[in-house]
C-alpha atoms as a PDB file:
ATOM      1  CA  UNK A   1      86.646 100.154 133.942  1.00  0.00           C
ATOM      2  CA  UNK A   2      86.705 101.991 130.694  1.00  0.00           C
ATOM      3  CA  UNK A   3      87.762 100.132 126.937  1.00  0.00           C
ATOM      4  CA  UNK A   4      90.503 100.949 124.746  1.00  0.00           C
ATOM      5  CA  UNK A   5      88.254 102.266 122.508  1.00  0.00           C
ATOM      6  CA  UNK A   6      86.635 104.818 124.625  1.00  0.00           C
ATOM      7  CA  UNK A   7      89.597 106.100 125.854  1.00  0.00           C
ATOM      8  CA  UNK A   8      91.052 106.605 122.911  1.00  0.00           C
ATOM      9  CA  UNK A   9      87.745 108.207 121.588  1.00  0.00           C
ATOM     10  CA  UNK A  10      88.049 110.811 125.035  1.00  0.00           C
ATOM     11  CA  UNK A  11      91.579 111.172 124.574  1.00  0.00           C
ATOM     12  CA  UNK A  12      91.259 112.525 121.005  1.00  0.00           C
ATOM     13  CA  UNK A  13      87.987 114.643 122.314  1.00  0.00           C
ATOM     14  CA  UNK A  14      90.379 116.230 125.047  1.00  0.00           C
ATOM     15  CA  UNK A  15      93.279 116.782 122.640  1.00  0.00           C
ATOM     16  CA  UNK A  16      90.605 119.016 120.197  1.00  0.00           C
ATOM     17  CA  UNK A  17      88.816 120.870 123.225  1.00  0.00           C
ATOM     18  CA  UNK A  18      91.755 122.085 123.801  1.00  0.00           C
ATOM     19  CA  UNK A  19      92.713 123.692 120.638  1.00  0.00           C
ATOM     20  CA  UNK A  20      95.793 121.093 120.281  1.00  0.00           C
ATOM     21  CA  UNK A  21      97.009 121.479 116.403  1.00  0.00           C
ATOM     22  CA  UNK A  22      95.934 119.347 113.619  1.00  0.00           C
ATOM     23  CA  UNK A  23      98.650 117.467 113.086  1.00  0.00           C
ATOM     24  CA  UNK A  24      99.393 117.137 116.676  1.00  0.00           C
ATOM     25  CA  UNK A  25      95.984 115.145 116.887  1.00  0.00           C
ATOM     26  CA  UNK A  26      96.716 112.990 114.466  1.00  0.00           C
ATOM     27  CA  UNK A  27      99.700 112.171 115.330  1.00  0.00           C
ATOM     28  CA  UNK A  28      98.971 111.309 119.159  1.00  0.00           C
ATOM     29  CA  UNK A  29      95.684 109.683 117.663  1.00  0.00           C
ATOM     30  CA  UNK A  30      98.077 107.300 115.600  1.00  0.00           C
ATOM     31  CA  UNK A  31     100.472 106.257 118.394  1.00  0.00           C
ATOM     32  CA  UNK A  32      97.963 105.483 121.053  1.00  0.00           C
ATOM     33  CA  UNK A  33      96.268 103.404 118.352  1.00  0.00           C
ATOM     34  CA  UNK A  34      99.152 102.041 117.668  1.00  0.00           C
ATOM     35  CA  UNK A  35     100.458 101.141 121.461  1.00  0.00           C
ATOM     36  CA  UNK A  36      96.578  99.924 122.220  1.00  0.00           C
ATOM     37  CA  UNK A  37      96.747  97.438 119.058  1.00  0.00           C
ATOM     38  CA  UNK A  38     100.171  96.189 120.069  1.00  0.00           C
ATOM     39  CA  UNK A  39      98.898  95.293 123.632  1.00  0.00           C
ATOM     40  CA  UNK A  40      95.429  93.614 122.751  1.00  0.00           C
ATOM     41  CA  UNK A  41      97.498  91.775 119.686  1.00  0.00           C
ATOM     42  CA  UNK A  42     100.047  90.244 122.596  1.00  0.00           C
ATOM     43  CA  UNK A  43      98.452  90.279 125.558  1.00  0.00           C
ATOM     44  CA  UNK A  44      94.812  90.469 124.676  1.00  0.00           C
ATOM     45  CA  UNK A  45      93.877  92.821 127.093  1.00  0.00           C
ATOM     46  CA  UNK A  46      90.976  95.394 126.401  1.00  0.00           C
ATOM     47  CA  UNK A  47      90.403  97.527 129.441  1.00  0.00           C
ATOM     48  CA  UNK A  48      93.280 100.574 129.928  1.00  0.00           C
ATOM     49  CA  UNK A  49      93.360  99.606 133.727  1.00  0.00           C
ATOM     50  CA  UNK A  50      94.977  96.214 133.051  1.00  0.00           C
ATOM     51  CA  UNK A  51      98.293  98.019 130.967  1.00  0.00           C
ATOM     52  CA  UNK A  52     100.929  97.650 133.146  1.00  0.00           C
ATOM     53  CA  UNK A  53     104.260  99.258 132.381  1.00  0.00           C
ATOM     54  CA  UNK A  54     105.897  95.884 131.275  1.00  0.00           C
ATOM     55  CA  UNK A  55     103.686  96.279 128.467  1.00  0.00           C
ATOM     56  CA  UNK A  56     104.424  99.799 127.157  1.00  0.00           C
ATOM     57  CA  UNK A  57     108.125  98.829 127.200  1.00  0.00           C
ATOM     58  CA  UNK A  58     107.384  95.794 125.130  1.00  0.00           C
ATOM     59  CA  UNK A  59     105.510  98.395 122.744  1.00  0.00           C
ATOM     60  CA  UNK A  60     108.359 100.699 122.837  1.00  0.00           C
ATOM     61  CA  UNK A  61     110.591  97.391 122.362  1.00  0.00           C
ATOM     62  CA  UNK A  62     108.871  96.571 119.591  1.00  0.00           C
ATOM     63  CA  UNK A  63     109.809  99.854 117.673  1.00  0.00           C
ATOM     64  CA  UNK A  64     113.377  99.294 117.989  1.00  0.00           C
ATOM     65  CA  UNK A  65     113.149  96.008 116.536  1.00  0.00           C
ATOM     66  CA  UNK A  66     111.427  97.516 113.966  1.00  0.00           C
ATOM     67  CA  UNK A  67     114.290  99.841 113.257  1.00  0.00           C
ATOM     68  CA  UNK A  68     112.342 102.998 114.458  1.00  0.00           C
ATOM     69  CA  UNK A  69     114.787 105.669 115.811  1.00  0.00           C
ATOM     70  CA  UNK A  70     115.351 107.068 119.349  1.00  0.00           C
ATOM     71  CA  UNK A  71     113.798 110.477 118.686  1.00  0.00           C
ATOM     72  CA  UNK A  72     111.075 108.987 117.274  1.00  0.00           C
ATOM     73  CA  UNK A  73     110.185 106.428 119.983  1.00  0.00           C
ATOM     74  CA  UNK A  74     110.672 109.429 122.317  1.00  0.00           C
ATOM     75  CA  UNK A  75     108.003 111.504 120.457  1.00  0.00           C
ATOM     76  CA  UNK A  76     105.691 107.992 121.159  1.00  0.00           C
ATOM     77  CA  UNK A  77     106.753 107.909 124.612  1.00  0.00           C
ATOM     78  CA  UNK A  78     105.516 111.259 124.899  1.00  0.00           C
ATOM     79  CA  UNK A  79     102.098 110.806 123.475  1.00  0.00           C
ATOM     80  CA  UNK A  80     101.856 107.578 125.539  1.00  0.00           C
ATOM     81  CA  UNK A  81     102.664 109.679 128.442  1.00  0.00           C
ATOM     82  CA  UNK A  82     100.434 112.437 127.720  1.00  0.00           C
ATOM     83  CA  UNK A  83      97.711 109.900 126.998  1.00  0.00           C
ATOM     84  CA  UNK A  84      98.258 107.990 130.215  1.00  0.00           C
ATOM     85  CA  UNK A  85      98.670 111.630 132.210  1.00  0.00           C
ATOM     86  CA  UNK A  86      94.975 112.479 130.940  1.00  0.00           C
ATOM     87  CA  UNK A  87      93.389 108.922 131.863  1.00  0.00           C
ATOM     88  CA  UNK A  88      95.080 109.426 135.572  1.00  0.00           C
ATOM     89  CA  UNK A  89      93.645 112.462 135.736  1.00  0.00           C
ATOM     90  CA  UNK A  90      90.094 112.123 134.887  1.00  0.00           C
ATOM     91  CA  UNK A  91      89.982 109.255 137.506  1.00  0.00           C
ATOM     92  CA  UNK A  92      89.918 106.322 134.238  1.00  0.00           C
ATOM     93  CA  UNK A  93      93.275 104.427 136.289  1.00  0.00           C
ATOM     94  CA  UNK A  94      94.199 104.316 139.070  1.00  0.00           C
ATOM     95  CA  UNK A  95      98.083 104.179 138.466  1.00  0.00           C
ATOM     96  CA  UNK A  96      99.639 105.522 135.446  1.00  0.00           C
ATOM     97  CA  UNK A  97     101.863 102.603 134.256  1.00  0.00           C
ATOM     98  CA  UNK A  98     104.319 104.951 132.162  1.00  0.00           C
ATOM     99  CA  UNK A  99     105.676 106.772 135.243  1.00  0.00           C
ATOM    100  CA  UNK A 100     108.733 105.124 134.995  1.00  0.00           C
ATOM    101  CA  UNK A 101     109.938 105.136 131.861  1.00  0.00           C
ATOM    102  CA  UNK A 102     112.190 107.151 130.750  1.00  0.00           C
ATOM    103  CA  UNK A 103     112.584 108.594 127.181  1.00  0.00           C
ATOM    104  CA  UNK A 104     115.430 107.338 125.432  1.00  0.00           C
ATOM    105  CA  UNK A 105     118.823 109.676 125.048  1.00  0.00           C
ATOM    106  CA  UNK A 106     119.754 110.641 121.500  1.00  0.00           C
ATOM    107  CA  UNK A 107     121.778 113.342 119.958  1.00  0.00           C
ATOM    108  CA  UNK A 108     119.644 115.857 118.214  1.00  0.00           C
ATOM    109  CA  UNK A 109     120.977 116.662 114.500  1.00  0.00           C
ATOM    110  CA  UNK A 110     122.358 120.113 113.714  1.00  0.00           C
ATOM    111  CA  UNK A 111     120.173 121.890 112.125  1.00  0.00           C
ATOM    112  CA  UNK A 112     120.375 121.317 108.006  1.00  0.00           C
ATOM    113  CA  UNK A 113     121.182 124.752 106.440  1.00  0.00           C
ATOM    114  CA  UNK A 114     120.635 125.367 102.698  1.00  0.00           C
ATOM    115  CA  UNK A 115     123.013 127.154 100.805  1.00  0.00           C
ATOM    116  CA  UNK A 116     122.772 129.695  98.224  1.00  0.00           C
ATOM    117  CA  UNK A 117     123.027 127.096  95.184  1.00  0.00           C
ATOM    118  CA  UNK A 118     120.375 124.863  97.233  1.00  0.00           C
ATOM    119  CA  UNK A 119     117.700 127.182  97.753  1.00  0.00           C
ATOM    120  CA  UNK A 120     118.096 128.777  94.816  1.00  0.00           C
ATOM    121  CA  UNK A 121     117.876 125.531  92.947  1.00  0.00           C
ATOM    122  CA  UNK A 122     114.573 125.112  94.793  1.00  0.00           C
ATOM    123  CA  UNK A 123     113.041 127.576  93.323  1.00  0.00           C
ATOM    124  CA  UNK A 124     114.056 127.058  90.032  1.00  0.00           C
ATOM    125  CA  UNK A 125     112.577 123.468  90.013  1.00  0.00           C
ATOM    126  CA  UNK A 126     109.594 125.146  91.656  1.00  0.00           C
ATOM    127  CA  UNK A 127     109.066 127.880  89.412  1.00  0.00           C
ATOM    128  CA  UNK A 128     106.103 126.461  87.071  1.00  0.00           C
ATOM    129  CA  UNK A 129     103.961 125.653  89.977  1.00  0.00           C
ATOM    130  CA  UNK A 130     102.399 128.801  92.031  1.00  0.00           C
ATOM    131  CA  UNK A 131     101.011 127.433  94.792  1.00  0.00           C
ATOM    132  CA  UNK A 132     104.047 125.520  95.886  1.00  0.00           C
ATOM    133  CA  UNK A 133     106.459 128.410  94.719  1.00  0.00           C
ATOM    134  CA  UNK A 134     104.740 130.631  96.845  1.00  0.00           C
ATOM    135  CA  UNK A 135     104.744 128.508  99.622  1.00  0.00           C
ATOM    136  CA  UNK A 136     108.602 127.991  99.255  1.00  0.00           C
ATOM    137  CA  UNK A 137     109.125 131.610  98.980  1.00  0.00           C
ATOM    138  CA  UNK A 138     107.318 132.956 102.079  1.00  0.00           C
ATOM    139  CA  UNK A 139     108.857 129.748 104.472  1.00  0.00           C
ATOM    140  CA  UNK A 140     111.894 130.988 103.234  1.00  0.00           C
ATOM    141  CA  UNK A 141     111.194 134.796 103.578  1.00  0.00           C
ATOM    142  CA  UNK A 142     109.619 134.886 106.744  1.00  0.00           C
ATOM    143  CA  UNK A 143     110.712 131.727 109.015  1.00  0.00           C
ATOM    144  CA  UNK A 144     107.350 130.679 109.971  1.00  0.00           C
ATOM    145  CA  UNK A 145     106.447 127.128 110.733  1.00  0.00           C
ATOM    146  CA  UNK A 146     104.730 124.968 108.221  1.00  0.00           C
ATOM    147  CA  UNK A 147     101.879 124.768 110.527  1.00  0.00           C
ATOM    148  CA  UNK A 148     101.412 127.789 110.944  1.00  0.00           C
ATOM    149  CA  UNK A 149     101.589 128.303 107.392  1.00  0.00           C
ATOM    150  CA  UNK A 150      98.734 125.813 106.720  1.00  0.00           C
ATOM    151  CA  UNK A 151      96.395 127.460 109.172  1.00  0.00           C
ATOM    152  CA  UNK A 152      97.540 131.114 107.286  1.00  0.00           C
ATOM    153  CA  UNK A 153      93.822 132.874 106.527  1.00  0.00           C
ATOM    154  CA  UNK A 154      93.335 135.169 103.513  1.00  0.00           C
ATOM    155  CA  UNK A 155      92.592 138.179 106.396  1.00  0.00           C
ATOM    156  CA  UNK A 156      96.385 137.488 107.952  1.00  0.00           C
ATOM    157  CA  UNK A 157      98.013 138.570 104.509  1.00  0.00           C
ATOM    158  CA  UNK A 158      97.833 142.147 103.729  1.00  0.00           C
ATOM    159  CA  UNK A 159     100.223 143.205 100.494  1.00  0.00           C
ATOM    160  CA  UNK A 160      99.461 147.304  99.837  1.00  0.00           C
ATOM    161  CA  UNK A 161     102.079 147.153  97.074  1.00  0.00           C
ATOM    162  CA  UNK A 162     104.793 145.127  95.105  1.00  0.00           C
ATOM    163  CA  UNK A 163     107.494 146.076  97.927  1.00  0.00           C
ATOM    164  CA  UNK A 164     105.074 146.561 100.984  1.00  0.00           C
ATOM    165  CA  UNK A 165     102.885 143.968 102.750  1.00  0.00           C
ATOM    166  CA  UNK A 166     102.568 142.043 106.262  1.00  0.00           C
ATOM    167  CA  UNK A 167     101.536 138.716 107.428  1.00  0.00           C
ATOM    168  CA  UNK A 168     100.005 138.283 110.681  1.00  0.00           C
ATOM    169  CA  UNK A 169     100.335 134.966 113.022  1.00  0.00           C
ATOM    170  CA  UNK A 170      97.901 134.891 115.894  1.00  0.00           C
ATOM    171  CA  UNK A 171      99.183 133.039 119.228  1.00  0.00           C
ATOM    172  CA  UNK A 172      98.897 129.759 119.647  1.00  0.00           C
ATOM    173  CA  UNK A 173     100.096 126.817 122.194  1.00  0.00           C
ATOM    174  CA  UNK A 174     103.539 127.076 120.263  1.00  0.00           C
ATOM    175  CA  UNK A 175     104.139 130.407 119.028  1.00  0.00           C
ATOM    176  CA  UNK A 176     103.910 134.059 119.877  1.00  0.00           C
ATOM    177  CA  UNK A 177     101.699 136.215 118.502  1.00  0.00           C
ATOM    178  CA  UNK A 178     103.938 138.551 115.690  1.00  0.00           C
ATOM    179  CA  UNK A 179     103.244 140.505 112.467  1.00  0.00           C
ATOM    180  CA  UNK A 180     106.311 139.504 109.336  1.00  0.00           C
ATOM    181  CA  UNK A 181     107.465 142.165 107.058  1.00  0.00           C
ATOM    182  CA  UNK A 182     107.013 140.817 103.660  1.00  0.00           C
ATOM    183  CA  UNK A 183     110.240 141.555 101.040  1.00  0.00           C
ATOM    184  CA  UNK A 184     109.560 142.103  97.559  1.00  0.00           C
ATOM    185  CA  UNK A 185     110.118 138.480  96.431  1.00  0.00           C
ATOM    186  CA  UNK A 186     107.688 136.815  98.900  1.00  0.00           C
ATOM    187  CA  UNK A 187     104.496 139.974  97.667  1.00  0.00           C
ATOM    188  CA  UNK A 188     105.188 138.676  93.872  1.00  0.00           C
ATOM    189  CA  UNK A 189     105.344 135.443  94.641  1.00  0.00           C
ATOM    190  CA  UNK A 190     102.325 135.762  96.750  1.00  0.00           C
ATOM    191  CA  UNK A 191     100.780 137.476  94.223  1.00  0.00           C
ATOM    192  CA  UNK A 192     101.048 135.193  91.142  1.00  0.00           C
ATOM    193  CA  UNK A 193      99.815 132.443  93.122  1.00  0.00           C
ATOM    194  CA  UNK A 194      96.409 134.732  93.974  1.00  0.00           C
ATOM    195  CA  UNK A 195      95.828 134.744  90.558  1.00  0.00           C
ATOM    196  CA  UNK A 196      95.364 131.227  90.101  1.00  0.00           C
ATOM    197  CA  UNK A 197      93.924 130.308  93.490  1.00  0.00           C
ATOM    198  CA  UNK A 198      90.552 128.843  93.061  1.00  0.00           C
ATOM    199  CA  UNK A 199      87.632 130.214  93.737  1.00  0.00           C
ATOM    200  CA  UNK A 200      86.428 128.582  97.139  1.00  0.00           C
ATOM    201  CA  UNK A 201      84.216 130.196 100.322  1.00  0.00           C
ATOM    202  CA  UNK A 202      87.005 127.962 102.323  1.00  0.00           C
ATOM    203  CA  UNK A 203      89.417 131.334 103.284  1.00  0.00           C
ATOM    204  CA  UNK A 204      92.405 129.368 104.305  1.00  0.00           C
ATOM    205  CA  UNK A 205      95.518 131.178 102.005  1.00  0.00           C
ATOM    206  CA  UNK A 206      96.973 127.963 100.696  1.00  0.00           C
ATOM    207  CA  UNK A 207      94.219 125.586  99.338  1.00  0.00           C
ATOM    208  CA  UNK A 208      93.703 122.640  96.831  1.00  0.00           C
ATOM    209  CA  UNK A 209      92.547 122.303  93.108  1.00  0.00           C
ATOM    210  CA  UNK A 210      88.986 121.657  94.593  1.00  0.00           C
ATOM    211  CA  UNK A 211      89.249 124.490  97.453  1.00  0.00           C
ATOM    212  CA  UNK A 212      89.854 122.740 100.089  1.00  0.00           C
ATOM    213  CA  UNK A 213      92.724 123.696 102.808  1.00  0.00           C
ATOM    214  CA  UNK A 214      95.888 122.404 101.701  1.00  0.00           C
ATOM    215  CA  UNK A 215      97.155 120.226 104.342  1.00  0.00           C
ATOM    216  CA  UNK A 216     100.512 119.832 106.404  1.00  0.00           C
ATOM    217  CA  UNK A 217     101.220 116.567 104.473  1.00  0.00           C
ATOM    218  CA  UNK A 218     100.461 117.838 100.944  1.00  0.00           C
ATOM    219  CA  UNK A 219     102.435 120.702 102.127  1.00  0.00           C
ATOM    220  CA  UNK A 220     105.641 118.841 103.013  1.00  0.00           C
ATOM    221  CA  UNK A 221     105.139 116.056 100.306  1.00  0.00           C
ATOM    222  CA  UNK A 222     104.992 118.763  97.592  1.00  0.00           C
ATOM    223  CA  UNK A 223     108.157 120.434  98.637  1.00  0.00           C
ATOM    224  CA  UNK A 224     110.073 116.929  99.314  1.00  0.00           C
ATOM    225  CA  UNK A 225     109.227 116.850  95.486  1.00  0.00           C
ATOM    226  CA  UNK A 226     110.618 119.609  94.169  1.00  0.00           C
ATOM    227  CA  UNK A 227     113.783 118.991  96.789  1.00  0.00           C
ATOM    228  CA  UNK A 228     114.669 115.495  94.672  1.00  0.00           C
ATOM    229  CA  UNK A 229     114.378 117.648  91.132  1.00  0.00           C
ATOM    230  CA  UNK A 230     116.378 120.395  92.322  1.00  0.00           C
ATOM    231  CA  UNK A 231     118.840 117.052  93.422  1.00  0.00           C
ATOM    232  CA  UNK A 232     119.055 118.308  96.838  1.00  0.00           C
ATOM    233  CA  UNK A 233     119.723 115.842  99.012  1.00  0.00           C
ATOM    234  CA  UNK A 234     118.649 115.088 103.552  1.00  0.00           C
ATOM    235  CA  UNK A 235     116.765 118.275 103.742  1.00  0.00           C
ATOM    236  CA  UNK A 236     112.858 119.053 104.971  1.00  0.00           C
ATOM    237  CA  UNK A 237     110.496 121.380 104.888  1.00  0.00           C
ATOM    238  CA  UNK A 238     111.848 122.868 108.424  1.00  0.00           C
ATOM    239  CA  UNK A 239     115.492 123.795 106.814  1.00  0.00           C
ATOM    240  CA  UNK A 240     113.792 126.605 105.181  1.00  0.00           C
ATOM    241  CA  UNK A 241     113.008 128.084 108.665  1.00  0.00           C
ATOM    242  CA  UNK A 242     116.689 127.555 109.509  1.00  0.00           C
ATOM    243  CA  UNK A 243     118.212 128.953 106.812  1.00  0.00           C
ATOM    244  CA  UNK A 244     116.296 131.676 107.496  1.00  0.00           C
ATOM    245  CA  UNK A 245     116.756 132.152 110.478  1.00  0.00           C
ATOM    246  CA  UNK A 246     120.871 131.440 109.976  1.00  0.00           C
ATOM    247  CA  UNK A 247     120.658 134.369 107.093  1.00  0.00           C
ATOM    248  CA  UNK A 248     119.174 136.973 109.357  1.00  0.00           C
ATOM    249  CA  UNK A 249     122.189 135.835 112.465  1.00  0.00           C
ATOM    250  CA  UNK A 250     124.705 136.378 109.205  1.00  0.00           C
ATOM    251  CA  UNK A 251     123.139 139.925 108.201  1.00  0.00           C
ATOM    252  CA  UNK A 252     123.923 140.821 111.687  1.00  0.00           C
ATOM    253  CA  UNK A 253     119.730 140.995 112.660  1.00  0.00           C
ATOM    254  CA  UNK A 254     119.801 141.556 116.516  1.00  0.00           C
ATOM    255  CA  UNK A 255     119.144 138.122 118.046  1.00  0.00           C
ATOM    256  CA  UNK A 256     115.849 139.341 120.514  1.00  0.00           C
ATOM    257  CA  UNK A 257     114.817 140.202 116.785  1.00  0.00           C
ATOM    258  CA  UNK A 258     114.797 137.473 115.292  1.00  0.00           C
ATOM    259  CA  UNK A 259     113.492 135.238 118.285  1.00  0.00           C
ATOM    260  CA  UNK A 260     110.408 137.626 117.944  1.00  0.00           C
ATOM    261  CA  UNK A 261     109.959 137.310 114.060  1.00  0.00           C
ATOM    262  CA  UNK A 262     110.533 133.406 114.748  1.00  0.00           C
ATOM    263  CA  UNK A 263     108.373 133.155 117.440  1.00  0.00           C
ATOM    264  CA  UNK A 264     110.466 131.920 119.846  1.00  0.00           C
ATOM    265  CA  UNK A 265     109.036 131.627 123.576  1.00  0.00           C
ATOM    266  CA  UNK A 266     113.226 131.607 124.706  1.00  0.00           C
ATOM    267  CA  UNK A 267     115.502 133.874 123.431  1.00  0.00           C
ATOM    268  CA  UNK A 268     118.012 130.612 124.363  1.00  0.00           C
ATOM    269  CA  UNK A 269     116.412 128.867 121.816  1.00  0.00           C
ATOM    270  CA  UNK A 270     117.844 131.197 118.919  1.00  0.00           C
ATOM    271  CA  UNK A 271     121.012 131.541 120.774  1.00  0.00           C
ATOM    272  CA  UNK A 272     121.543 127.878 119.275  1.00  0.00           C
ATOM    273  CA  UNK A 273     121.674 129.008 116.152  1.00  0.00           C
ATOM    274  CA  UNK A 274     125.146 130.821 116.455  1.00  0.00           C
ATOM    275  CA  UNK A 275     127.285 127.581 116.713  1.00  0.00           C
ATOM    276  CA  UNK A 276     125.196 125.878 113.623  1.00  0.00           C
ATOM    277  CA  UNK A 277     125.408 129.339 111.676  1.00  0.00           C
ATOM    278  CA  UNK A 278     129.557 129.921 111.948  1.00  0.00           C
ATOM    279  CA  UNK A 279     129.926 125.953 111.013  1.00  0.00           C
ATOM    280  CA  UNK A 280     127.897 125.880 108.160  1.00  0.00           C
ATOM    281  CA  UNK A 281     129.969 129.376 107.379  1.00  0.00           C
ATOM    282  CA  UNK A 282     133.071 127.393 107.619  1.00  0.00           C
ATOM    283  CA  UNK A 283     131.912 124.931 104.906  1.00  0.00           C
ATOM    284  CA  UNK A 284     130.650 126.805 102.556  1.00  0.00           C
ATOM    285  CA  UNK A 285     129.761 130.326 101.387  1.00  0.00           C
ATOM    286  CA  UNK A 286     126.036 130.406 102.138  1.00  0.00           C
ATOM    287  CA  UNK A 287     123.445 132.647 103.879  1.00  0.00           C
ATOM    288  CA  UNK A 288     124.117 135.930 101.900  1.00  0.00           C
ATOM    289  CA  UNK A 289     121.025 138.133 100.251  1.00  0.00           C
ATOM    290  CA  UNK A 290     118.033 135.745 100.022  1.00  0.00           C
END
């Protein structure tokens, strides 16, 4: 008979053995705290062999009263299940109690595509500040993921001149391994910030005032700011991945290209794209030169 506590503590052990991102961690660390809480608060129970499946759907319950939505009780559900999965197997319960629950249906969003005035607005609100323009810059230049744009070391960049450089993204659990092109505005912008990056032995690319990696919440709280100066309203840090990746469908970039420079494990996955791309053509002129 094992504790909430302890599991928990081996869950989040198992999670970082294997290599699971950052933020992933966290966030799984957060909901099983959060379902654990919820279960001792109302039930008082303290060992994870006495949760029966009555009680995660009084957790999951909970959230909707709380006005959480679908997709994000789902992504809960998930880390419940995955938590539950690992307990199951390492012989902690005997049954897992989450089995049979299913996640909850919702319609997934079309992807939010910036136009030209948008993203150009972004800059222009972002222009002042280095770090964050150059962050802006090379999510929208090269399509990468903001995580993998945290974890970006000073070794992956190489910039030989003002219209010639690469970045390189090792594989990982959610990407492929690739090597971007960089254009001439992502180098300068790159550039500028290097100037003003501080001097740290920490050789993440993107770091803070005191030289310490710059997280994926500073990250996406920094560029949520300069989205509300530039007045742009409902988008994220991810639309600059998808107007990317909309621009290079509207240039006429092969699609097997540009699953590769996304890092796409399916091909089917960028096929997507097409429907979101010729809408968001039909509503506005967007997606020409970057």
């Amino acid at each position: 008979m094992i504790q909430f506590d302890e599991a928990h503590r081996k869950f989040v052990e198992h999670l970082s053995e294997k290599d699971r991102a950052q933020s992933t961690i966290i966030a799984y660390k957060k909901d099983i705290q959060q379902l654990l809480d919820h279960i001792n608060s109302n039930y008082g129970k303290t060992h994870v062999h006495q949760i029966t499946t009555d009680d995660i759907k009084s957790f999951l319950g909970d959230l909707d009263n709380k006005a959480y939505t679908k997709k994000s009780i789902s992504r809960k559900l998930n880390s419940i299940k995955t938590f539950f999965r690992f307990l199951k197997l390492n012989d902690l319960i005997v049954e897992d109690p989450s089995t049979l629950i299913s996640h909850p249906k919702f319609e997934t969003p079309p992807p939010r595509i910036l136009s030209k005035t948008e993203y150009r607005a972004l800059r222009d609100a972002a222009r002042e500040d280095p770090r964050t323009y150059a962050i802006i810059e090379l999510l929208l230049q090269t399509g990468i993921r903001i995580g993998e744009l945290a974890d970006i070391r000073l070794n992956q960049l190489k910039i030989e001149s003002d219209e010639e450089g690469t970045l390189y993204i090792p594989e990982s659990r959610t990407t492929l391994e690739r090597t971007i092109p960089l254009n001439k505005a992502a180098i300068a912008a790159l550039k500028e910030y290097l100037k003003t990056r501080p001097e740290t032995e920490d050789d993440h690319l993107f770091v803070t005032r005191t030289g310490n990696p710059l997280l994926v919440r500073n990250i996406r709280a920094s560029i949520d700011r300069y989205y509300e100066k530039a007045g742009i309203e409902n988008a994220k840090v991810n639309d600059l991945r998808h107007t990317w990746i909309a621009h290079h469908i509207k240039q006429g970039t092969s699609l097997v290209t540009i699953s590769k420079m996304a890092g796409h494990r399916r091909l089917a996955t960028t096929e997507k794209y097409l429907a979101y791309v010729n809408s968001a053509d039909k509503a506005n002129e967007t997606l020409k030169e970057l």
